[in-house]
N, C-alpha and C. Protein backbone atom coordinates (compact mmCIF):
# COMPACT_ATOMS: atom_id res chain seq x y z
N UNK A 1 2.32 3.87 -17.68
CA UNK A 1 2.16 2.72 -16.80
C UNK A 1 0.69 2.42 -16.56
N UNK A 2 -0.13 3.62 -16.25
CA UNK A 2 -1.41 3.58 -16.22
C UNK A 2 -2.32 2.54 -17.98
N UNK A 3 -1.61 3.09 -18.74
CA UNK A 3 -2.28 2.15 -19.75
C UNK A 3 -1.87 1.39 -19.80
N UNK A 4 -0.68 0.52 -19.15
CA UNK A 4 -0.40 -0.74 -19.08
C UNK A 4 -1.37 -1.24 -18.51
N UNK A 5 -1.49 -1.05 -17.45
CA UNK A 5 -1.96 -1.79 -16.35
C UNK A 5 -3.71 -2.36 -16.62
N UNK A 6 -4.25 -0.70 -17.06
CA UNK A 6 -5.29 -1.15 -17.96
C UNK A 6 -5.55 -2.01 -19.08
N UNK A 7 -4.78 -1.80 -19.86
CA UNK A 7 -4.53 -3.22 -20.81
C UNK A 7 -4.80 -4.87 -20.91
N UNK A 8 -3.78 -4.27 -19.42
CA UNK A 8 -3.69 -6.04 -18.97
C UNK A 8 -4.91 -6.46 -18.46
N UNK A 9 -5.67 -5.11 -17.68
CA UNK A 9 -7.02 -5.91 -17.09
C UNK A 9 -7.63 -6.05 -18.09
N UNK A 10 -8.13 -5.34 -18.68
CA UNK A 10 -8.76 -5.63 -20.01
C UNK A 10 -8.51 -7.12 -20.86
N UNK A 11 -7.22 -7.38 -20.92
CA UNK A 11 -7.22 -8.92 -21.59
C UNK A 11 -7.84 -9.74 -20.33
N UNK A 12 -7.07 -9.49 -19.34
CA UNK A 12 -7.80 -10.58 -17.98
C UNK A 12 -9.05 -11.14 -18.30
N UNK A 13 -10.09 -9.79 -17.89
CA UNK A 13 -11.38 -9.59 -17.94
C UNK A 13 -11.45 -10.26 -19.77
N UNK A 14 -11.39 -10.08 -20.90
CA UNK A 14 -11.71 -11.15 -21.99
C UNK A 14 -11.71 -12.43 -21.71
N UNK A 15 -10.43 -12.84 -20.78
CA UNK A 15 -10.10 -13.81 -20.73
C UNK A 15 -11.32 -14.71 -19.71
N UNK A 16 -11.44 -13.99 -18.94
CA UNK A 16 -12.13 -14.31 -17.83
C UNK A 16 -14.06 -14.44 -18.32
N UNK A 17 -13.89 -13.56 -19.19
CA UNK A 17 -15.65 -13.93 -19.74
C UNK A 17 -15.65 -15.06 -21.27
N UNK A 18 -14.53 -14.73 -21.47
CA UNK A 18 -14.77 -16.49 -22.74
C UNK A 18 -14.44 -17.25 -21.72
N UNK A 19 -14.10 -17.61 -20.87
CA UNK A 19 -13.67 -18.92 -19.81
C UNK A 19 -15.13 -18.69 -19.51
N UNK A 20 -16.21 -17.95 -19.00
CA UNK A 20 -17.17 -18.15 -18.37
C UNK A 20 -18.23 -18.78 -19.31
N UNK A 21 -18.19 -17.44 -20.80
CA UNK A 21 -19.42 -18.42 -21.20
C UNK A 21 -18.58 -19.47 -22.15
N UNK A 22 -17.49 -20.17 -22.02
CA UNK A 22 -17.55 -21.62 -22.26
C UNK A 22 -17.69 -22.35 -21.66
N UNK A 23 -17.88 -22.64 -20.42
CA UNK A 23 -17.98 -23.22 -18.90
C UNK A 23 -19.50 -22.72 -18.08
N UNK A 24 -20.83 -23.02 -18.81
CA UNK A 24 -21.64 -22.80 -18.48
C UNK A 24 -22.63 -23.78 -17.86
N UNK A 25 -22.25 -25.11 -17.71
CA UNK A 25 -22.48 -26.95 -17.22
C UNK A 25 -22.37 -26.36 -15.89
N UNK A 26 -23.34 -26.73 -15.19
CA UNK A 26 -23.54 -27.25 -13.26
C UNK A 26 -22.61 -27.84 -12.79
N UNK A 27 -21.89 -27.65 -12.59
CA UNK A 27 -20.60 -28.31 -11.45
C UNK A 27 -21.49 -28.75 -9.74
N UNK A 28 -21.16 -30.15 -9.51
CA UNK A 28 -21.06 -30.07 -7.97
C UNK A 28 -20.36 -30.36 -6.84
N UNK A 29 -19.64 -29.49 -5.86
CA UNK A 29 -18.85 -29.33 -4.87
C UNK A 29 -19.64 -30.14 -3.77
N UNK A 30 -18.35 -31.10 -3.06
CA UNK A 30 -18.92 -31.34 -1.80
C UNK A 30 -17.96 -31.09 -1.13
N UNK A 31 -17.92 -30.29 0.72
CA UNK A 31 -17.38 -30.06 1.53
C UNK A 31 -17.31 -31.11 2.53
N UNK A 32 -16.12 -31.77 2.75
CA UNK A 32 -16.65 -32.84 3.24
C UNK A 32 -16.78 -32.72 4.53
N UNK A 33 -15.60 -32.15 5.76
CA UNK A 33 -16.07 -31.95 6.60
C UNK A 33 -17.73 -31.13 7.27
N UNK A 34 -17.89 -30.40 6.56
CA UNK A 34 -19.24 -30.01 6.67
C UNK A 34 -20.23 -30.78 6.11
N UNK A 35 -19.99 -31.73 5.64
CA UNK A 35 -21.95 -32.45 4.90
C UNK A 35 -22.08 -31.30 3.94
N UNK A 36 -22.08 -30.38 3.46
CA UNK A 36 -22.29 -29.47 2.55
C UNK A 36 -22.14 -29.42 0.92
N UNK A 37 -23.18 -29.54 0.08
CA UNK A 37 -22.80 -29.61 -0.87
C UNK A 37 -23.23 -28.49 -2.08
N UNK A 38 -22.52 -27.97 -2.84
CA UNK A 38 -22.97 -26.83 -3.67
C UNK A 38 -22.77 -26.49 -5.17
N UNK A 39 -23.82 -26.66 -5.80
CA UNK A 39 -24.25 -26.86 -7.22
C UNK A 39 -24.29 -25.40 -7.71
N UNK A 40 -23.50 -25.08 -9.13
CA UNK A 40 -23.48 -23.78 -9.21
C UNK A 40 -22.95 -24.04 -10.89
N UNK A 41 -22.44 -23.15 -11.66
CA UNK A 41 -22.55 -23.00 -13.27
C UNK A 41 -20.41 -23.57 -12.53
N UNK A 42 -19.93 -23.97 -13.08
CA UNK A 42 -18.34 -24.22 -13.06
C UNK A 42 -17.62 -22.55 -13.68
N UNK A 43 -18.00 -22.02 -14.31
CA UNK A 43 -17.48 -20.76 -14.11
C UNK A 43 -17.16 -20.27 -12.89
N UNK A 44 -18.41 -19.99 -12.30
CA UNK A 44 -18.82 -19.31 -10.79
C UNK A 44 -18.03 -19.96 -9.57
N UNK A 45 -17.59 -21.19 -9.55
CA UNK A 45 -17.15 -22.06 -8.81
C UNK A 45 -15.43 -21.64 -9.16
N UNK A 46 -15.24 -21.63 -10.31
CA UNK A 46 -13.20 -21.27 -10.83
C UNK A 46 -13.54 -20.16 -10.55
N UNK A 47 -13.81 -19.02 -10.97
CA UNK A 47 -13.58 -17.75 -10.80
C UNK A 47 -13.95 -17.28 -9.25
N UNK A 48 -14.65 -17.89 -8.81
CA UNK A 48 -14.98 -17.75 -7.13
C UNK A 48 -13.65 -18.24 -6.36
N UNK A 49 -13.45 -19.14 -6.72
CA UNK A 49 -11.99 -19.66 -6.24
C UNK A 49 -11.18 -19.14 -6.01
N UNK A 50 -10.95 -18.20 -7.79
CA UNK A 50 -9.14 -17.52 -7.67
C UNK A 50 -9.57 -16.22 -7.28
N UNK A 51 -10.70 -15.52 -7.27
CA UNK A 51 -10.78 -14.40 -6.95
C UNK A 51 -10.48 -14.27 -5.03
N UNK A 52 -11.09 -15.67 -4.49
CA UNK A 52 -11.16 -16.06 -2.92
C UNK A 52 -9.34 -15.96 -2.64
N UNK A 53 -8.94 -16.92 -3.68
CA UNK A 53 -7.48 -17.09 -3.01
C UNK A 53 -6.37 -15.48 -3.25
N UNK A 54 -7.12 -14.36 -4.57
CA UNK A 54 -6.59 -13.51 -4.45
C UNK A 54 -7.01 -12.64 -3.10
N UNK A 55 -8.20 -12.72 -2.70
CA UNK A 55 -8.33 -12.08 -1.48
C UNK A 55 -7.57 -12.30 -0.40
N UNK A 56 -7.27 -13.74 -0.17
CA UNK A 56 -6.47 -14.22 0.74
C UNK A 56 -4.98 -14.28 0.60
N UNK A 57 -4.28 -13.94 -0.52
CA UNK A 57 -3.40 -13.23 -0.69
C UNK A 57 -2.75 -11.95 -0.17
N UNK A 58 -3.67 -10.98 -0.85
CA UNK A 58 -3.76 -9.42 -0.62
C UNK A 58 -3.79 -9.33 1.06
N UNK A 59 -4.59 -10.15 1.77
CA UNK A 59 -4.72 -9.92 3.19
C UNK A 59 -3.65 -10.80 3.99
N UNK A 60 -3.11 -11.84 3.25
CA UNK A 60 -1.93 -12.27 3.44
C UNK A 60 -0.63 -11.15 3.87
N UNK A 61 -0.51 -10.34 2.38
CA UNK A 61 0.52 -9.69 2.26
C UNK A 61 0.26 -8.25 3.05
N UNK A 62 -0.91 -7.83 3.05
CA UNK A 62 -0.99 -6.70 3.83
C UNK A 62 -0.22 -6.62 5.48
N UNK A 63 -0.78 -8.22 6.17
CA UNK A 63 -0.30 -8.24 7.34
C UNK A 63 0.87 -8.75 7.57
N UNK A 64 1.23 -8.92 6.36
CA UNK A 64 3.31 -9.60 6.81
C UNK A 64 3.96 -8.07 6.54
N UNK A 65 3.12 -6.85 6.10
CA UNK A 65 3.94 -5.89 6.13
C UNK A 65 3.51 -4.92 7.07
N UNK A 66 2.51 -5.02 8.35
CA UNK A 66 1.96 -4.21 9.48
C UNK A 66 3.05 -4.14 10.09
N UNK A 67 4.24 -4.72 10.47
CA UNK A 67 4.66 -4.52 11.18
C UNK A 67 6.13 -3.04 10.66
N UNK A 68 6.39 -3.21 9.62
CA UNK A 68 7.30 -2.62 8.59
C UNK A 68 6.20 -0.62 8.36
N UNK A 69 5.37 -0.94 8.14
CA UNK A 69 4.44 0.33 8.60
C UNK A 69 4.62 0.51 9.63
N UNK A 70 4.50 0.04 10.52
CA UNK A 70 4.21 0.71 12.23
C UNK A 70 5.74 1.30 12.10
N UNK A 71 7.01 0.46 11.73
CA UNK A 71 8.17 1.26 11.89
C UNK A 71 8.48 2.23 11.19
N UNK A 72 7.82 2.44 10.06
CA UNK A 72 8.32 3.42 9.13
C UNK A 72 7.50 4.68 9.98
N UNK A 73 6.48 4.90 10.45
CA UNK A 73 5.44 5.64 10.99
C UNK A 73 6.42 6.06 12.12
N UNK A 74 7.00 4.63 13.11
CA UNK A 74 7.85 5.29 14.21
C UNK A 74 8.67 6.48 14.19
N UNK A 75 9.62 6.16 13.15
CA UNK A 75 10.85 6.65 12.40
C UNK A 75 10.60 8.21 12.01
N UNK A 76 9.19 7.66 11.03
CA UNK A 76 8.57 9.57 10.81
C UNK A 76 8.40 10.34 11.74
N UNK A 77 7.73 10.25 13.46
CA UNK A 77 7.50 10.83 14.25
C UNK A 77 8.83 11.03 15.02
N UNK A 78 10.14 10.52 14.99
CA UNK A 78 10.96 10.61 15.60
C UNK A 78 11.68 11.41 14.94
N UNK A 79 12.22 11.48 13.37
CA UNK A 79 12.76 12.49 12.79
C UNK A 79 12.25 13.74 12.68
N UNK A 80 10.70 14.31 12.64
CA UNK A 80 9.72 15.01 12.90
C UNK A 80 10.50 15.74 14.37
N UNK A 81 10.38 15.01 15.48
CA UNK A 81 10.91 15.71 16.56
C UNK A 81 12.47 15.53 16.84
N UNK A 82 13.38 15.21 16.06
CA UNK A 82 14.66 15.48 15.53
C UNK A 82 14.61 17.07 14.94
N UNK A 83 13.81 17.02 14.11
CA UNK A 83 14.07 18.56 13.18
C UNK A 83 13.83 19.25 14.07
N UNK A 84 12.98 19.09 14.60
CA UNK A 84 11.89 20.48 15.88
C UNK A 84 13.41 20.29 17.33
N UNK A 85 14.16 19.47 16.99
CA UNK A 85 15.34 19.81 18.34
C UNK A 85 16.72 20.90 17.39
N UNK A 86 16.41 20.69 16.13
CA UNK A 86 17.65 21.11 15.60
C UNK A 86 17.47 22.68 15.34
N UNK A 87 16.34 22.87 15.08
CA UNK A 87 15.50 24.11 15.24
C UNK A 87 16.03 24.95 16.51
N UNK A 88 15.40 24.41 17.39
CA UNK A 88 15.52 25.23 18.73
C UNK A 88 16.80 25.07 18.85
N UNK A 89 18.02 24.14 18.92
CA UNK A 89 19.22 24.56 18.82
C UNK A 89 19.74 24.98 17.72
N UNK A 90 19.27 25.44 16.43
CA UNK A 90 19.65 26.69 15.70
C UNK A 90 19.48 27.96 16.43
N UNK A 91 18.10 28.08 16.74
CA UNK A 91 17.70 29.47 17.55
C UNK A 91 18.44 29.97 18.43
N UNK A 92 19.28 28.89 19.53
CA UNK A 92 19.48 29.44 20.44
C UNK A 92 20.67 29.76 20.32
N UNK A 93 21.99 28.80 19.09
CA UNK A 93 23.23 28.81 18.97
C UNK A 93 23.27 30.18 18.61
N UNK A 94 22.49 30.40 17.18
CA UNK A 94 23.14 31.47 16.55
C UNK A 94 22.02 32.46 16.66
N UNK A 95 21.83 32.83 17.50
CA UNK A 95 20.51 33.73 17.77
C UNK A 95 21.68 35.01 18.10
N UNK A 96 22.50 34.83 18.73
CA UNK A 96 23.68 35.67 18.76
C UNK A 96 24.54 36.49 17.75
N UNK A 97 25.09 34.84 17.03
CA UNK A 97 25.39 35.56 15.83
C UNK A 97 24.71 36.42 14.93
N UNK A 98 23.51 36.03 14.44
CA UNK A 98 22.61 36.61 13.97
C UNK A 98 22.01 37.92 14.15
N UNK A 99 22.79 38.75 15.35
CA UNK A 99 22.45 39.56 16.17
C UNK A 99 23.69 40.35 15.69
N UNK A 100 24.46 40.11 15.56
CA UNK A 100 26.25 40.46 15.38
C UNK A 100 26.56 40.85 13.89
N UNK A 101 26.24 39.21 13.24
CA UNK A 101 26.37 39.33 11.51
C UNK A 101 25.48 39.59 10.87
N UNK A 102 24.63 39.61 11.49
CA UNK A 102 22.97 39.78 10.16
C UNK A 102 23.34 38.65 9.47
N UNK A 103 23.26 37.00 9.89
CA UNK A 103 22.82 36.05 9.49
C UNK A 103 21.72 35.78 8.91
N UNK A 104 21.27 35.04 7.96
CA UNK A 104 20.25 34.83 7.58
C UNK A 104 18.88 33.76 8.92
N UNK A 105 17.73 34.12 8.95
CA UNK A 105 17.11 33.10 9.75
C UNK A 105 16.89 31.40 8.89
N UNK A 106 17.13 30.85 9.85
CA UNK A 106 17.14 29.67 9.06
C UNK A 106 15.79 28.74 9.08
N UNK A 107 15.56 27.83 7.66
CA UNK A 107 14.18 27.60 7.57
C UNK A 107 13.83 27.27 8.47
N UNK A 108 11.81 27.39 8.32
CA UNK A 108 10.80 27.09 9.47
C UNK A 108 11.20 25.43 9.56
N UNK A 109 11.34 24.76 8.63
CA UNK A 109 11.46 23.26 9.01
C UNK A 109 12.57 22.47 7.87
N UNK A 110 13.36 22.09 8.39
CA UNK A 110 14.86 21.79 7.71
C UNK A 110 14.14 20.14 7.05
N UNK A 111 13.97 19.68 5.82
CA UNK A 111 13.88 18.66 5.54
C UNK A 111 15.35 18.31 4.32
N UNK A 112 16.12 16.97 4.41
CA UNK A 112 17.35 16.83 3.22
C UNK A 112 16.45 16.79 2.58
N UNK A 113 15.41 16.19 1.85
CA UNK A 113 14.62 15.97 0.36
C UNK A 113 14.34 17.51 -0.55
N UNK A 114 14.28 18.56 0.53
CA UNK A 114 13.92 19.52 -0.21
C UNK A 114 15.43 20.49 -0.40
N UNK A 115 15.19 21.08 -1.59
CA UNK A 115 15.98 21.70 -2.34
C UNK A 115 16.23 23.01 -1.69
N UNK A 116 17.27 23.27 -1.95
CA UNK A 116 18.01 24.86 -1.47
C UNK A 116 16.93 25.75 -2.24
N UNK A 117 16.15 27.06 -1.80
CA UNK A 117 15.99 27.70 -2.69
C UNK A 117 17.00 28.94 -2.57
């Protein structure tokens, strides 16, 4: 996947420097609400653009998912002190038995993802 991904930037980036040096003519931008106007090679001006609107993307999408983090984070700290209750009521249920049958002690921290050893 890793050399995919590289790949693809790699054509990007070709793509992105024959677009530049064929597009090497002064372009000029005017802003209109501002009076502002800005003369620059038309490469610099497209590639300034989509690189701007990918920024504003990425920071787009970062913050439509802050809120989906904060819950997943909730969730972790709450199952976290789920295990640490199931614990101490292991200890205390069969602290008895264990005393009686020679039970085994049961793990330091019970997670489902991890495997029986």
């Amino acid at each position: 996947m890793k050399f995919l991904t590289g790949l693809i930037g790699l054509v990007l980036l070709a793509l992105a420097l024959c677009f530049a040096l064929s597009n090497r003519q002064n372009a000029a931008i005017s802003l209109w609400p501002l009076g502002l106007e800005v003369a620059a090679p038309l490469y610099l001006l497209t590639l300034g653009t989509l690189f701007a609107g990918f920024l504003l993307g990425l920071a787009a999408g970062w913050l439509g998912n802050l809120s989906h983090r904060f819950e997943a984070r909730r969730l972790r700290k709450e199952i976290s002190g789920l295990n640490d209750k199931i614990m101490d009521l292991q200890q205390t249920v069969l602290a008895p038995l264990r005393k009686e049958n020679a039970l085994p002690p049961p793990k330091s921290k019970w997670r489902f993802w991890e495997k029986e050893t």
